[in-house]
Protein backbone atom coordinates (compact mmCIF):
# COMPACT_ATOMS: atom_id res chain seq x y z
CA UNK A 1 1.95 43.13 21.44
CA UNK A 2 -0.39 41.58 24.12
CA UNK A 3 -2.88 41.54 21.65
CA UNK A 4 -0.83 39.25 19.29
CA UNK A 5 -0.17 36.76 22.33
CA UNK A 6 -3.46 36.76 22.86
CA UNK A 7 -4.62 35.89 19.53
CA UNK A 8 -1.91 32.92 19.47
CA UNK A 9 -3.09 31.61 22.47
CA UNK A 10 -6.66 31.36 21.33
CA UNK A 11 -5.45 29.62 18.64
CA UNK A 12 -3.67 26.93 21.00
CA UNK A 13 -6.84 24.84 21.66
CA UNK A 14 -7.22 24.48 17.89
CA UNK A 15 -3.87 23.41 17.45
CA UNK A 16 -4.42 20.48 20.24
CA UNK A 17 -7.80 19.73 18.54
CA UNK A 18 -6.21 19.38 15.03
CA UNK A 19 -3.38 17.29 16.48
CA UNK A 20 -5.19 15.16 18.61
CA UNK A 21 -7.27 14.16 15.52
CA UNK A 22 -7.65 10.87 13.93
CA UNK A 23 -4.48 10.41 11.36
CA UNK A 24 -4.68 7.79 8.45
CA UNK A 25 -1.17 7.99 6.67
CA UNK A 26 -1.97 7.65 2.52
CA UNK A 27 1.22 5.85 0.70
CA UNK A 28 0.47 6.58 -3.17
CA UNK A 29 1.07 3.60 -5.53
CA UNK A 30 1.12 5.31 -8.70
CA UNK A 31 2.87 3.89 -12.05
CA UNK A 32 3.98 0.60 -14.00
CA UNK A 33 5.11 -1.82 -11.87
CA UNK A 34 8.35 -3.32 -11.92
CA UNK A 35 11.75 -4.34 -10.87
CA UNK A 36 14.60 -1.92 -10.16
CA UNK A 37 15.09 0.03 -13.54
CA UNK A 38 12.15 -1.22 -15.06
CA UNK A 39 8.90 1.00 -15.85
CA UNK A 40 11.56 4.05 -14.89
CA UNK A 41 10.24 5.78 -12.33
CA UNK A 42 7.53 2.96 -11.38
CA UNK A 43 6.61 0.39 -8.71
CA UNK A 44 8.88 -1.87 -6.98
CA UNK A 45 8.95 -3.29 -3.70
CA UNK A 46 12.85 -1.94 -3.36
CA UNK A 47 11.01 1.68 -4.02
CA UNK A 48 8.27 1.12 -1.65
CA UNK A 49 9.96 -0.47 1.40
CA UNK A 50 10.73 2.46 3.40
CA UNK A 51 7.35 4.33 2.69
CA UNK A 52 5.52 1.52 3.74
CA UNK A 53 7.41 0.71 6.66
CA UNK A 54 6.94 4.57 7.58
CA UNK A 55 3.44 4.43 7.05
CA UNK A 56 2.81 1.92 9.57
CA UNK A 57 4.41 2.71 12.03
CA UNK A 58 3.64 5.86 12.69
CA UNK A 59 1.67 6.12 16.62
CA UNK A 60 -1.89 6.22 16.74
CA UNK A 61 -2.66 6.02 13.16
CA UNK A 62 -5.87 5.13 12.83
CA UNK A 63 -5.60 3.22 9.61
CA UNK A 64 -3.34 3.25 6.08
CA UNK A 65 -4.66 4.28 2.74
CA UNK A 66 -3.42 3.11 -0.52
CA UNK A 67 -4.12 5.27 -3.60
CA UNK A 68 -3.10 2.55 -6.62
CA UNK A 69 -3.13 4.04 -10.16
CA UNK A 70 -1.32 1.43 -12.36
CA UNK A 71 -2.31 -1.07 -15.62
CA UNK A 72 0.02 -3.71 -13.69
CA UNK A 73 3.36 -4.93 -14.96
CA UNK A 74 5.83 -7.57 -13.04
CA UNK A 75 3.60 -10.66 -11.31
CA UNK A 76 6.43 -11.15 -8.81
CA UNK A 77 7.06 -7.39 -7.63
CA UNK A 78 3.15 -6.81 -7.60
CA UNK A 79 3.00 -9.56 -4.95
CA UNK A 80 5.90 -8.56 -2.78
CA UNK A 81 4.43 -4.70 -2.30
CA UNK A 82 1.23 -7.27 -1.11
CA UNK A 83 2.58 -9.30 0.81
CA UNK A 84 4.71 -6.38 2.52
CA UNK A 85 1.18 -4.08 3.18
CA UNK A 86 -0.58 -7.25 4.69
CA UNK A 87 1.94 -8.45 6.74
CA UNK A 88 2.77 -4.73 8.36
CA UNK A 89 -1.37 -4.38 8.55
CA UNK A 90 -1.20 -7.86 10.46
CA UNK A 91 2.00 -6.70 12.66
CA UNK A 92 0.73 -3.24 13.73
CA UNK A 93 -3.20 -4.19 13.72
CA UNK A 94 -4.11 -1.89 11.55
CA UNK A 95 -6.66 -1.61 8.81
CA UNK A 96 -5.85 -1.12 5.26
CA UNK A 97 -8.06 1.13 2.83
CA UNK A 98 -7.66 0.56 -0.70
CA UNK A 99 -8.40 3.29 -3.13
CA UNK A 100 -8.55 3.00 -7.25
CA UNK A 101 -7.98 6.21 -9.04
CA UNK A 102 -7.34 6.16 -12.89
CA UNK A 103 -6.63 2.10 -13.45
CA UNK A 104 -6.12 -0.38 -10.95
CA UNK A 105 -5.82 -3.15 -13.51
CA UNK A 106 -3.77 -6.47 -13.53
CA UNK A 107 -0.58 -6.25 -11.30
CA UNK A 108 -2.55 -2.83 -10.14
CA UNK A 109 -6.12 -4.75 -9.24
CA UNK A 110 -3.48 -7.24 -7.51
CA UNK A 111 -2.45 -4.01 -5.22
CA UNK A 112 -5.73 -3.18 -4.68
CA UNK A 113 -6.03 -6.49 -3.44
CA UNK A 114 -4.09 -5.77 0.07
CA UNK A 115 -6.87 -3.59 1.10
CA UNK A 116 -9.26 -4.75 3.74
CA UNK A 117 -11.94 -2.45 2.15
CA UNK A 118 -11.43 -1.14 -1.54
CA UNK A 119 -13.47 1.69 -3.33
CA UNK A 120 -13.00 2.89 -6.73
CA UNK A 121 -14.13 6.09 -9.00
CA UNK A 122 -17.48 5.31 -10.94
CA UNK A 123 -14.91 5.69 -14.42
CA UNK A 124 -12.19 4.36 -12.63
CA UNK A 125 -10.91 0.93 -14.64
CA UNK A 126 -10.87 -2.45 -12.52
CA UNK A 127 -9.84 -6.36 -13.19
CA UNK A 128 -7.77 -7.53 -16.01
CA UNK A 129 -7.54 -10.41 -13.88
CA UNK A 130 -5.00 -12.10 -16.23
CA UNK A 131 -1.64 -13.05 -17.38
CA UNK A 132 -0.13 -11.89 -20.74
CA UNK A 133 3.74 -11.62 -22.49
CA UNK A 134 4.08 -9.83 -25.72
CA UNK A 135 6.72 -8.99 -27.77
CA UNK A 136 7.90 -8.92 -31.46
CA UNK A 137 9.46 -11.43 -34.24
CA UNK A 138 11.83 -10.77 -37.19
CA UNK A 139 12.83 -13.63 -38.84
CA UNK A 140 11.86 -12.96 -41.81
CA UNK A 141 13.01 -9.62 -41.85
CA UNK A 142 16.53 -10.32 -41.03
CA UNK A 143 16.44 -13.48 -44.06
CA UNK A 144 15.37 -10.57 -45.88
CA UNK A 145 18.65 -7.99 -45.24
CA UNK A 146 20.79 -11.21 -45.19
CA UNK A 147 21.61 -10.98 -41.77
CA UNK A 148 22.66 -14.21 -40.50
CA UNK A 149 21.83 -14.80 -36.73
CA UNK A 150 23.92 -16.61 -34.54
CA UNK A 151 23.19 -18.49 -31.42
CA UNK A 152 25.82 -20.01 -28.55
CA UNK A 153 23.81 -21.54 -25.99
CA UNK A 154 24.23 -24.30 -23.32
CA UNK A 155 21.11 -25.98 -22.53
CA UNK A 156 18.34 -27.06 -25.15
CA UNK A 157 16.05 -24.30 -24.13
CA UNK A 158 18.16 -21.44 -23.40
CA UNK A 159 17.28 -19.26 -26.40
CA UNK A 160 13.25 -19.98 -26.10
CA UNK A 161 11.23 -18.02 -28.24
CA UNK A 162 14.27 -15.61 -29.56
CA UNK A 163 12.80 -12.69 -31.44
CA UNK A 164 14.81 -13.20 -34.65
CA UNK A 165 14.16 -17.15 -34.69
CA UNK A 166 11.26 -18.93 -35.95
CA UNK A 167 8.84 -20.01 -33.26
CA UNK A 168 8.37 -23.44 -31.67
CA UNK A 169 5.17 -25.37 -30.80
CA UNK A 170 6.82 -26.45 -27.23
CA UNK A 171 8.10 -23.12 -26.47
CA UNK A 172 4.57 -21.48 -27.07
CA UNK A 173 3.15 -24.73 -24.90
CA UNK A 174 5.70 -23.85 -22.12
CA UNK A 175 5.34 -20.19 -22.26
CA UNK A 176 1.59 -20.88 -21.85
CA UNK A 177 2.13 -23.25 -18.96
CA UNK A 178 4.12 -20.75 -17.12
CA UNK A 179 1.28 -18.30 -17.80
CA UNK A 180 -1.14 -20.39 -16.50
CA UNK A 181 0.80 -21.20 -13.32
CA UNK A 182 1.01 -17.34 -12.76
CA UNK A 183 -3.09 -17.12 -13.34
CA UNK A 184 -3.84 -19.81 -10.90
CA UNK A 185 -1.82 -17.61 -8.34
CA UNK A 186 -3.32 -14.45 -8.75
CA UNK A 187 -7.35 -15.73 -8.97
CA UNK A 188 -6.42 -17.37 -5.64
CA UNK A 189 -5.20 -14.35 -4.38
CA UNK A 190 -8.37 -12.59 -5.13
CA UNK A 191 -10.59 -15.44 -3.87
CA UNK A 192 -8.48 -15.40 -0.72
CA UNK A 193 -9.20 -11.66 -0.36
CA UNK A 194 -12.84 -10.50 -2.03
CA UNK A 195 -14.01 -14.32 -0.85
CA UNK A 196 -17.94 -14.45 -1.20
CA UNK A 197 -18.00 -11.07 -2.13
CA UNK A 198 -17.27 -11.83 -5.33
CA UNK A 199 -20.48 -12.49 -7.85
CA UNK A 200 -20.33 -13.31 -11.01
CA UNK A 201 -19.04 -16.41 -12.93
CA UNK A 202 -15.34 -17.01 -12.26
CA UNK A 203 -14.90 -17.62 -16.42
CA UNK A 204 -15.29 -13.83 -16.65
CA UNK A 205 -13.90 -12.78 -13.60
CA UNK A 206 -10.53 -14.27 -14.44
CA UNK A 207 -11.05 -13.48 -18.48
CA UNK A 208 -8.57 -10.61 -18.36
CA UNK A 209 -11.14 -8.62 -18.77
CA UNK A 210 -12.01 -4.73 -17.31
CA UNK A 211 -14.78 -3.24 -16.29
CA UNK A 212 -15.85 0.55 -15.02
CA UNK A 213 -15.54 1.10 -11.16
CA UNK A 214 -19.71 0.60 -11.49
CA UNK A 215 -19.49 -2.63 -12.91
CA UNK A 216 -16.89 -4.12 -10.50
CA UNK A 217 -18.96 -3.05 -7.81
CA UNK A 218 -21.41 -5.17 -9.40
CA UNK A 219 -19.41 -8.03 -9.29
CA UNK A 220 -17.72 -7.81 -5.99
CA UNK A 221 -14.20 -6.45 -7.05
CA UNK A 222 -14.71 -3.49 -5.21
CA UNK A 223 -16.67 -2.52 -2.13
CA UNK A 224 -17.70 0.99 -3.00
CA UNK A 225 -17.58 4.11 -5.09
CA UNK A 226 -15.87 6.52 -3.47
CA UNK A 227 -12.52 8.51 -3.26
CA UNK A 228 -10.25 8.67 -0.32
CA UNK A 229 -10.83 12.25 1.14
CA UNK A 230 -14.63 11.56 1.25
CA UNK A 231 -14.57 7.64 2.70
CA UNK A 232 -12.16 8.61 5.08
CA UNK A 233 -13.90 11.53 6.39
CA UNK A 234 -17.36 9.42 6.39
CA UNK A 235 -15.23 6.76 8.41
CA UNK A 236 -13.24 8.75 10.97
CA UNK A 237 -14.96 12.46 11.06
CA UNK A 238 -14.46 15.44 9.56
CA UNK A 239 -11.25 16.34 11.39
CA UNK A 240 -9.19 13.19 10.01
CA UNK A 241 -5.99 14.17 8.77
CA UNK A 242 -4.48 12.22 5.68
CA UNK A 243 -0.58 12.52 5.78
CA UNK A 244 0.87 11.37 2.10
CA UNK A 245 4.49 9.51 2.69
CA UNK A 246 7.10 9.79 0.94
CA UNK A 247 5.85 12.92 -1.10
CA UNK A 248 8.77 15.27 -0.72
CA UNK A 249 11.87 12.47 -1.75
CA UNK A 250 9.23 12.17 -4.81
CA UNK A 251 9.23 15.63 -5.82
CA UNK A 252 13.13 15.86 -5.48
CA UNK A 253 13.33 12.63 -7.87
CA UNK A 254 11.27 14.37 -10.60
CA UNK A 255 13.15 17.69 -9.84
CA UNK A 256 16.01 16.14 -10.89
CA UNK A 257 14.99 13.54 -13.34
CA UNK A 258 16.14 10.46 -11.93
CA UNK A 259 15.27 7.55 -10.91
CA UNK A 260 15.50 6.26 -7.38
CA UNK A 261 18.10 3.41 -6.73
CA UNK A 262 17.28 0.55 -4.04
CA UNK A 263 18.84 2.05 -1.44
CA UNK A 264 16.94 5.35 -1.80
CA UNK A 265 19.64 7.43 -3.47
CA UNK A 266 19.86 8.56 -7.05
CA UNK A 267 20.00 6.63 -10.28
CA UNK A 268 22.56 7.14 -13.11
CA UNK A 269 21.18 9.80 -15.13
CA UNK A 270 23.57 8.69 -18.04
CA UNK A 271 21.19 5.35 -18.30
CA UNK A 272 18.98 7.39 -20.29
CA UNK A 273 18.67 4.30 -23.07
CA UNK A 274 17.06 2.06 -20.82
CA UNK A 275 14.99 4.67 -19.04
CA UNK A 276 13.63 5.55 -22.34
CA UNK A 277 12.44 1.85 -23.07
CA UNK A 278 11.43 1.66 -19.38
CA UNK A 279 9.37 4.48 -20.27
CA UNK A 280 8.10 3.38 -24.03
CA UNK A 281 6.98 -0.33 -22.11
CA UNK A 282 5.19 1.82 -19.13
CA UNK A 283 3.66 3.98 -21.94
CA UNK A 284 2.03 1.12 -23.80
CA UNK A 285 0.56 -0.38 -20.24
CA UNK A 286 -1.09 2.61 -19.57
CA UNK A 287 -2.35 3.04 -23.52
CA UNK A 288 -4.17 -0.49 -23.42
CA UNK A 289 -6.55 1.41 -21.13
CA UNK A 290 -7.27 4.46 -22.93
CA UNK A 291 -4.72 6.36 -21.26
């Protein structure tokens, strides 16, 4: 008996040591990204809120990690997670690590973005700095069946490029200004962050192109090669202990299949329609990059 109090007290000063060692909190920002049932099972910032709050405010952190794996997806909820990391990093003082695992590609290179130091895998994939809408037309097809459509609409551009109507010139020109105004946003969003880091001609930068981790170190999209155990450790010692938030509440959501509402409770699991076309749009972001 005394010898088992014995050995538990030995272990004591370990347990101090551990505790008493550096702690960087790592919020994981994996998936499409999107509103509130979109990209099921995805980004948003309704998703994210608590985690991130959590995160930050946990005492004596040391710093906050981000691990982003996502080919992008919504403009506007890509730059509310942002804006939500850098204004907690700016609150609590504390220094945000930004880690690329898979893809951190439009909306997801925009994530990346609210690190104050980001490193990426040598095959990770990086940029799509860019803006893009897609979808499908069946005019013809429907002239074909003899299905006649039928629009009721108040306001001269309410049904703007329908799928089942021909398309306009000045729809496509609005569309595309729209676009544009969303481009101008997110290159001065990365200027603002990567500033003179950056090197390489802003043409290609802002293409909507995507390069290897390698490359983007290359041109200043990145600061390093690296993944987050290793820079971490490098950074703050062997002893540093990375606490993921938020991991259990995930497991329980893909125990039970459902997606998480915005006030942290459970979907409807009846919605299964939409979460399949949540899923079929997520599927095809992630497939543009080889995935």
């Amino acid at each position: 008996m005394w010898r088992i109090i014995s050995n538990l007290r030995s272990l004591l000063p370990l347990r101090r040591l551990r505790e008493g060692a550096p702690l960087v909190p790592v919020v994981r920002l994996n998936g499409a990204i999107g509103a509130a049932g979109g990209f099921g099972g995805g980004l948003s910032m309704a998703g994210l809120a608590r985690n991130l709050e959590t995160a930050f405010n946990i005492r004596g952190i040391k710093a906050v990690a981000l691990a982003v794996n996502s080919p992008g997806g919504s403009p506007v909820q890509s730059n509310l997670i942002f804006t939500r990391i850098r204004a907690l990093a700016e609150e609590n003082e504390v220094p945000v690590f930004a880690f690329a695992e898979d893809v951190a590609a439009s909306g997801g290179y925009w994530l990346l973005c609210a690190g104050d130091e980001i490193y990426a895998d040598s095959a990770s994939i990086i940029g799509s700095i860019g803006v893009i809408s897609a979808g499908f037309g069946f005019p013809e097809m429907i002239a074909k069946l003899g299905i006649e459509r039928r629009v009721y609409a108040e306001g001269s551009q309410k049904g703007m490029l329908d799928s089942f109507s021909a398309e306009k010139p000045a729809d496509i020109k609005r569309l595309k200004t729209i676009q544009k105004s969303i481009h101008e946003g997110f290159m001065a969003l990365v200027r603002s962050r990567r500033g003179k880091k950056l090197n390489g001609e802003e043409k290609k930068l802002f293409s909507g192109e995507f390069w290897t981790g390698d490359q983007a170190l290359e041109l200043g999209l990145v600061d390093g090669i690296g993944d987050l155990r290793t820079v971490m450790r490098e950074r703050y010692g062997e002893k540093v202990r990375l606490r993921v938030v938020g991991s259990r509440s995930n497991r329980l959501r893909r125990l039970f299949g459902r997606a998480s509402d915005s006030n942290g409770g459970f979907g409807d699991a009846g919605d299964w329609p939409s979460r399949a076309l949540a899923a079929i749009e997520a599927r095809l972001l992630w497939s543009r990059f080889g995935l």
